[in-house]
Protein backbone atom coordinates (compact mmCIF):
# COMPACT_ATOMS: atom_id res chain seq x y z
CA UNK A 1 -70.66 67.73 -125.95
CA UNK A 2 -73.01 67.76 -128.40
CA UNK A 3 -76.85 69.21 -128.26
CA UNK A 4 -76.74 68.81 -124.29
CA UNK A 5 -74.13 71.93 -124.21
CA UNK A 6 -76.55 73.95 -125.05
CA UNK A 7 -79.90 72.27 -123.37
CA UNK A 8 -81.52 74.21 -120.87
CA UNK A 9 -78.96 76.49 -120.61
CA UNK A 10 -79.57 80.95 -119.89
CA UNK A 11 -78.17 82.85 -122.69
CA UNK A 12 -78.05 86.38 -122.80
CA UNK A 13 -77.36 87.75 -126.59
CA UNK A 14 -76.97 91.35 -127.35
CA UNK A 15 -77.82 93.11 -130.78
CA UNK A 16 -80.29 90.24 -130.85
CA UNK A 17 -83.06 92.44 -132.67
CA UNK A 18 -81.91 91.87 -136.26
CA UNK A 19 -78.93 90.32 -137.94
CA UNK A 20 -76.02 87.97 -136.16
CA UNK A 21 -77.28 88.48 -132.78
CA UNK A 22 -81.34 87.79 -134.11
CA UNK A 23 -79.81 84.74 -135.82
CA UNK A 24 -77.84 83.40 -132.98
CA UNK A 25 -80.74 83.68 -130.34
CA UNK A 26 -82.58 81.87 -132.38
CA UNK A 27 -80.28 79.22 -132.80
CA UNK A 28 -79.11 78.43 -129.36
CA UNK A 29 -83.30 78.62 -128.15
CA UNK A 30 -83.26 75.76 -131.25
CA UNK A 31 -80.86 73.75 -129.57
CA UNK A 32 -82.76 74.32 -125.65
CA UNK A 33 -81.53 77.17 -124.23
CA UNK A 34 -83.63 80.26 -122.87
CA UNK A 35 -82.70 83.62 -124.17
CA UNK A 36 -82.77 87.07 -122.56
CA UNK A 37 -82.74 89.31 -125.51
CA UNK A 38 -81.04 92.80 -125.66
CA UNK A 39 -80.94 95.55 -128.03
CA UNK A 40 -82.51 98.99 -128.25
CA UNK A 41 -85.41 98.13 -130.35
CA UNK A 42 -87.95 96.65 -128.13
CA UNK A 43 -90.63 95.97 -131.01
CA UNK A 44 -88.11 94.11 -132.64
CA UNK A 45 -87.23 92.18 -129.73
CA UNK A 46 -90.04 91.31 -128.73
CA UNK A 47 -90.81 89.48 -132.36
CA UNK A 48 -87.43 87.23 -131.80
CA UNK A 49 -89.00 86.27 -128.44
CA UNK A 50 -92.33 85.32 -129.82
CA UNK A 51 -90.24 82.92 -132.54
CA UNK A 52 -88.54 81.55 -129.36
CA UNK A 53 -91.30 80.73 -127.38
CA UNK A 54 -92.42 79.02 -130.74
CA UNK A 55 -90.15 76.68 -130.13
CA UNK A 56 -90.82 75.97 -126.54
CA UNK A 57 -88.42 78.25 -124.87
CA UNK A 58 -88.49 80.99 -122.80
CA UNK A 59 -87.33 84.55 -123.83
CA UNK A 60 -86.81 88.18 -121.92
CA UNK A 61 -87.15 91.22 -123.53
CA UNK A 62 -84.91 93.63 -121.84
CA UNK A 63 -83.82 96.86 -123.53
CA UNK A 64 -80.67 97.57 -123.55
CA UNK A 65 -78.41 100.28 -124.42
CA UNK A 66 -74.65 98.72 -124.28
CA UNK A 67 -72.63 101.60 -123.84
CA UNK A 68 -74.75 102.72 -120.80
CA UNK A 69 -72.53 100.58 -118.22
CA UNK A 70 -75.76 100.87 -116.03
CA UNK A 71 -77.91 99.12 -118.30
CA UNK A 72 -76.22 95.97 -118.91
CA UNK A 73 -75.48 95.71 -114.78
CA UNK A 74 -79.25 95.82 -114.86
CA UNK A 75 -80.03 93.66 -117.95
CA UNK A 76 -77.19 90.81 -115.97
CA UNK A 77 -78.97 91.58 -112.54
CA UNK A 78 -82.74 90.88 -114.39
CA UNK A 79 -81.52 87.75 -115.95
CA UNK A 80 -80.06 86.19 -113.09
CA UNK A 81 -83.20 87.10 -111.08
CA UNK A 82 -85.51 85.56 -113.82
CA UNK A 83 -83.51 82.02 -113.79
CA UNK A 84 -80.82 82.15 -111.48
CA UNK A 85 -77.87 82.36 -113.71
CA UNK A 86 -76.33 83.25 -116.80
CA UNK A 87 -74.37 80.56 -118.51
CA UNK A 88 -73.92 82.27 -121.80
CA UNK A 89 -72.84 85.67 -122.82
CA UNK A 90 -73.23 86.47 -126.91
CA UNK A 91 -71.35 89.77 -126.97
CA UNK A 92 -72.55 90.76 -130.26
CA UNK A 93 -74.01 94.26 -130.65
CA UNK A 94 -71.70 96.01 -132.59
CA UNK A 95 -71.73 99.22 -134.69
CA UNK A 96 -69.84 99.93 -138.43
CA UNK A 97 -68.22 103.45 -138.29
CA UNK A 98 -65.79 104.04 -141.06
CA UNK A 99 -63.81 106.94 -141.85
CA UNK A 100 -60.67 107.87 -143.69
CA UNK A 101 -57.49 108.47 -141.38
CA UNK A 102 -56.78 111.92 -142.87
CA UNK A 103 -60.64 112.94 -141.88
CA UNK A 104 -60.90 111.42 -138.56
CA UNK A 105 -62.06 112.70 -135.50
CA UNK A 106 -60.61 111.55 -132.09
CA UNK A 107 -64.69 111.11 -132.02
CA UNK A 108 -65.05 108.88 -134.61
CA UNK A 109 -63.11 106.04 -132.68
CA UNK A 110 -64.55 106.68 -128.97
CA UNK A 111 -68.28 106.24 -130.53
CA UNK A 112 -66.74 102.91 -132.26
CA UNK A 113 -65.19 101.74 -129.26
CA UNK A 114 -68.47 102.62 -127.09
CA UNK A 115 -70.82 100.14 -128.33
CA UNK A 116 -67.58 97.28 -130.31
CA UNK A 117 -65.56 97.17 -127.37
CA UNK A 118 -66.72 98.46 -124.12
CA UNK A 119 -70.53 96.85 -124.36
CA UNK A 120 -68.73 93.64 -124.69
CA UNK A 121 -66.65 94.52 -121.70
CA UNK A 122 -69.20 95.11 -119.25
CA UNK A 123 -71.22 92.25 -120.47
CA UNK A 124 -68.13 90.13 -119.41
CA UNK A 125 -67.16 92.57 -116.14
CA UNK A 126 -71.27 92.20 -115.48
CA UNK A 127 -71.59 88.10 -115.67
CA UNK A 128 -68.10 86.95 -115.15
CA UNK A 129 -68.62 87.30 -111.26
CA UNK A 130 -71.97 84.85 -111.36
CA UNK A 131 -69.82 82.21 -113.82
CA UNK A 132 -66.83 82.11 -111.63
CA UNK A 133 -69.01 81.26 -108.60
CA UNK A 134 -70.53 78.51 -110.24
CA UNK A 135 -67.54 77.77 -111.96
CA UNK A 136 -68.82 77.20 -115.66
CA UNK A 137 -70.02 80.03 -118.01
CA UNK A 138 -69.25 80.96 -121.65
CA UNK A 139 -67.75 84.02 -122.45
CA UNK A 140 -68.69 84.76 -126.48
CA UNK A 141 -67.25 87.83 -128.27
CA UNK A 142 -68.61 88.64 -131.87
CA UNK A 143 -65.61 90.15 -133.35
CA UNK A 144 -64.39 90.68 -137.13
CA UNK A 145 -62.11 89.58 -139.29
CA UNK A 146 -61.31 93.45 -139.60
CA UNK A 147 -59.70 92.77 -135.44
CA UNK A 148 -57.12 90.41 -137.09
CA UNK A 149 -56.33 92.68 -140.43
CA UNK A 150 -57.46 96.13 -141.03
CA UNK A 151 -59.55 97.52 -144.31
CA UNK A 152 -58.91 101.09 -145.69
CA UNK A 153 -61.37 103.31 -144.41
CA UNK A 154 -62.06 101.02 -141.17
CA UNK A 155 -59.97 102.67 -139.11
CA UNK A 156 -62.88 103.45 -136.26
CA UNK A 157 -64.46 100.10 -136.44
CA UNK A 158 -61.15 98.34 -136.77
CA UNK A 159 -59.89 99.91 -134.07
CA UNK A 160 -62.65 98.75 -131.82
CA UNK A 161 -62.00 95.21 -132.95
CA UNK A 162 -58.64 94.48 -132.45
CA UNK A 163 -59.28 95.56 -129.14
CA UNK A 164 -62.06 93.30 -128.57
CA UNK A 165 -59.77 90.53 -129.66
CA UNK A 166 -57.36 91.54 -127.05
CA UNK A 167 -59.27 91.06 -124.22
CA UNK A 168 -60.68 87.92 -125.65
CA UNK A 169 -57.46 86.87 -125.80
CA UNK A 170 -56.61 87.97 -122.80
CA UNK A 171 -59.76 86.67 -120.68
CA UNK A 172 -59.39 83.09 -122.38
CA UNK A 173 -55.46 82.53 -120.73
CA UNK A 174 -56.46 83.96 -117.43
CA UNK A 175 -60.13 82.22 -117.27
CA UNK A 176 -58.24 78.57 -118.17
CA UNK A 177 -58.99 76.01 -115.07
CA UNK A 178 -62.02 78.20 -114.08
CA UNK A 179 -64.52 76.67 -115.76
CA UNK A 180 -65.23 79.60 -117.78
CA UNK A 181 -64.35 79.54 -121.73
CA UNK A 182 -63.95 82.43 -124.09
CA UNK A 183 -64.64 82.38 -127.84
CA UNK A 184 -64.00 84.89 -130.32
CA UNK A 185 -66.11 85.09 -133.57
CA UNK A 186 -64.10 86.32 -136.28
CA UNK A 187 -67.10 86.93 -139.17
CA UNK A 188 -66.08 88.87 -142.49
CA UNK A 189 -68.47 90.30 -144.33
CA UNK A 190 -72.33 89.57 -143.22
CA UNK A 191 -75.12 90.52 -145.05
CA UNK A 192 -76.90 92.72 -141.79
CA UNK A 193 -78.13 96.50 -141.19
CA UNK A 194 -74.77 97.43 -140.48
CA UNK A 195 -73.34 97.42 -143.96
CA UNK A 196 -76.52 97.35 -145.82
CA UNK A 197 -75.16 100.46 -148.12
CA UNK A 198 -72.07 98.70 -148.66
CA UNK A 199 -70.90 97.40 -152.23
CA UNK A 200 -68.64 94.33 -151.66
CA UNK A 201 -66.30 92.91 -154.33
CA UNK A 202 -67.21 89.30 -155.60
CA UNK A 203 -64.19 87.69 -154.06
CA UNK A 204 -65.72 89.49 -150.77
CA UNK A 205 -69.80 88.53 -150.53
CA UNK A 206 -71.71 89.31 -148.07
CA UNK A 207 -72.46 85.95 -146.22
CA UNK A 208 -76.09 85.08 -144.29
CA UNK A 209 -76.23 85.79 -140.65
CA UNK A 210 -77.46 82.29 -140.26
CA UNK A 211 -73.85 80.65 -141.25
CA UNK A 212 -72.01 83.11 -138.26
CA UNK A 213 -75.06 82.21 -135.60
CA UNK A 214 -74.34 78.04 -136.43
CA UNK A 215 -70.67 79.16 -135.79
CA UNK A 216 -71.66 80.45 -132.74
CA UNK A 217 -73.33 77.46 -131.60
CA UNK A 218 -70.46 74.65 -132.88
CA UNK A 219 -68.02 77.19 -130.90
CA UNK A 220 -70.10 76.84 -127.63
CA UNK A 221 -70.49 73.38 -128.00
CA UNK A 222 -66.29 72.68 -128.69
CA UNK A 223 -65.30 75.47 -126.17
CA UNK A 224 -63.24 76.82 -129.03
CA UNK A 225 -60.76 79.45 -128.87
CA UNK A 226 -61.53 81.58 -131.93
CA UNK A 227 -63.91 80.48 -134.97
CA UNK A 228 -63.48 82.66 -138.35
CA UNK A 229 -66.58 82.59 -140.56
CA UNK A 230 -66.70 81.12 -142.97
CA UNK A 231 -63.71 78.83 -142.72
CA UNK A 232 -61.83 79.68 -145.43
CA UNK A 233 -61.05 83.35 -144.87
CA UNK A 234 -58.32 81.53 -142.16
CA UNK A 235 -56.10 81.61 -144.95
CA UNK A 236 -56.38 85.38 -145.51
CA UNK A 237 -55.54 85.91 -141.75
CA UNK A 238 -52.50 83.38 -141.92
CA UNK A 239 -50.82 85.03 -145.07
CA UNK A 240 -51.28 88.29 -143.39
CA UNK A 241 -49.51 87.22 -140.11
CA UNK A 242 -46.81 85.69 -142.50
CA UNK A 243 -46.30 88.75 -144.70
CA UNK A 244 -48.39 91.87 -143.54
CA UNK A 245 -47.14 93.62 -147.22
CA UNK A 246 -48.32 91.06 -149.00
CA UNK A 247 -51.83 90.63 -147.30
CA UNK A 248 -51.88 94.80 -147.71
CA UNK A 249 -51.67 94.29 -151.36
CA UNK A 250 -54.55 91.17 -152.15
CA UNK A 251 -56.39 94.36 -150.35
CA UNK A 252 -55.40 96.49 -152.90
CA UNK A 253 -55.93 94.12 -156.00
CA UNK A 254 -59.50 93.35 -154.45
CA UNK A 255 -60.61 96.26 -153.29
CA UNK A 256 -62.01 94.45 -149.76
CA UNK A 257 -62.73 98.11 -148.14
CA UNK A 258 -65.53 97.96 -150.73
CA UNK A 259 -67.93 101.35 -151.39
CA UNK A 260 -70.21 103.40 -149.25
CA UNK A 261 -71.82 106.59 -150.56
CA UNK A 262 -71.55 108.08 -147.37
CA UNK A 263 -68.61 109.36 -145.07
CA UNK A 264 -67.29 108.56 -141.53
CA UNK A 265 -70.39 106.99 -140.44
CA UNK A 266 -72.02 103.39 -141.55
């Protein structure tokens, strides 16, 4: 489908104030789309949108909190009012909260699931409505490698992503013949805010947001079910399906949970 996927088309990208979701706004308003940007750093925002309207497209600043159900009804109602529709949804915000299973709080995994898993889902509850009466709409869902095979430590943020992948797994079978698609992004480790403090082994680097935001946009364009960035980490995620043991102990040997200074929060 090419460029014209993507041309013209109302985008509505969350997180987009630094990192994956800055990178991917800026992306699809490079290949013609308009962007309504959302995060809860306005000043932020508002510098993505001025870099968007550099390049001749439009942008909204709306503030958003994502785990306040209320405010992404409101930044979905504001969109649609500003151009009618919303063809894309990045679900991308996301927050890193790690925590060892013999310290963790019940806590620990409802603030993880607040803003990984539940801003996603009223982003899709929120726009799903307007893309099934049009009958075309893209459904994106910024995942993690750690919602296909968990890291030690990760339990609150893993949690929160193997959920995510549920529903996108879900929403993809039941949206088929609607016109509606549903991608999963399945990064591993991206060099943003969230894991800033985090020493990665060299078989594990930490990747440019740049690389999962041109996933992003090849996954729109080929209405693809689930894209794993970059490519060759597939091959961690197929010997772990094969042999969950064996996957368990190239964690081990590698040391992929890497090391934080600080505990149960990231």
């Amino acid at each position: 489908m090419g460029r014209r996927a993507i041309r013209d088309k109302v985008a509505i990208v969350t997180g987009a104030s630094s990192g994956i979701g800055r990178a991917t706004a800026l992306a699809l308003a490079s290949q013609g789309a308009h962007v309504a940007l959302a995060a809860r750093n306005e000043a932020a925002l508002h510098e993505v949108a001025q870099e968007i309207q550099a390049l001749g497209r439009q942008a909204l600043v709306l503030p958003t909190d994502v785990t306040d159900r209320k405010q992404v009804d409101a930044l979905v109602a504001e969109t649609v009012e500003r151009w009618g529709r919303v063809d894309i949804l990045v679900a991308n915000a996301g927050q890193y909260i790690r925590c060892p299973v013999v310290e963790l709080e019940v806590a620990d995994v409802e603030r993880a699931m607040a803003v990984n898993f539940y801003g996603p889902l009223y982003g899709a509850l929120a726009v799903l409505p307007h893309m099934l009466e049009r009958g075309s709409g893209h459904l994106v869902f910024v995942s993690s490698l750690d919602g296909k095979k968990g890291l030690p430590d990760d339990a609150p943020y893993v949690t929160s992503k193997f959920a995510l992948c549920g529903l996108g797994d879900v929403m993809r079978q039941e949206l088929r013949g609607t016109g509606v698609a549903v991608t999963l992004i399945l990064p591993g480790r991206i060099d943003t805010p969230l894991i800033e403090d985090l020493r990665v082994p060299w078989i594990s680097p930490k990747f440019s947001p740049d690389l999962v935001a041109r996933a992003i946009v090849r996954g729109i364009r080929r209405r693809r079910a689930e894209v794993i960035v970059p490519g060759f980490c597939a091959l961690y995620v197929i010997v772990n399906a094969f042999s969950p043991r064996l996957a368990d102990g190239f964690v081990r040997l590698c040391h992929l949970e890497g090391w934080e200074n600080a505990s149960c929060d990231m």
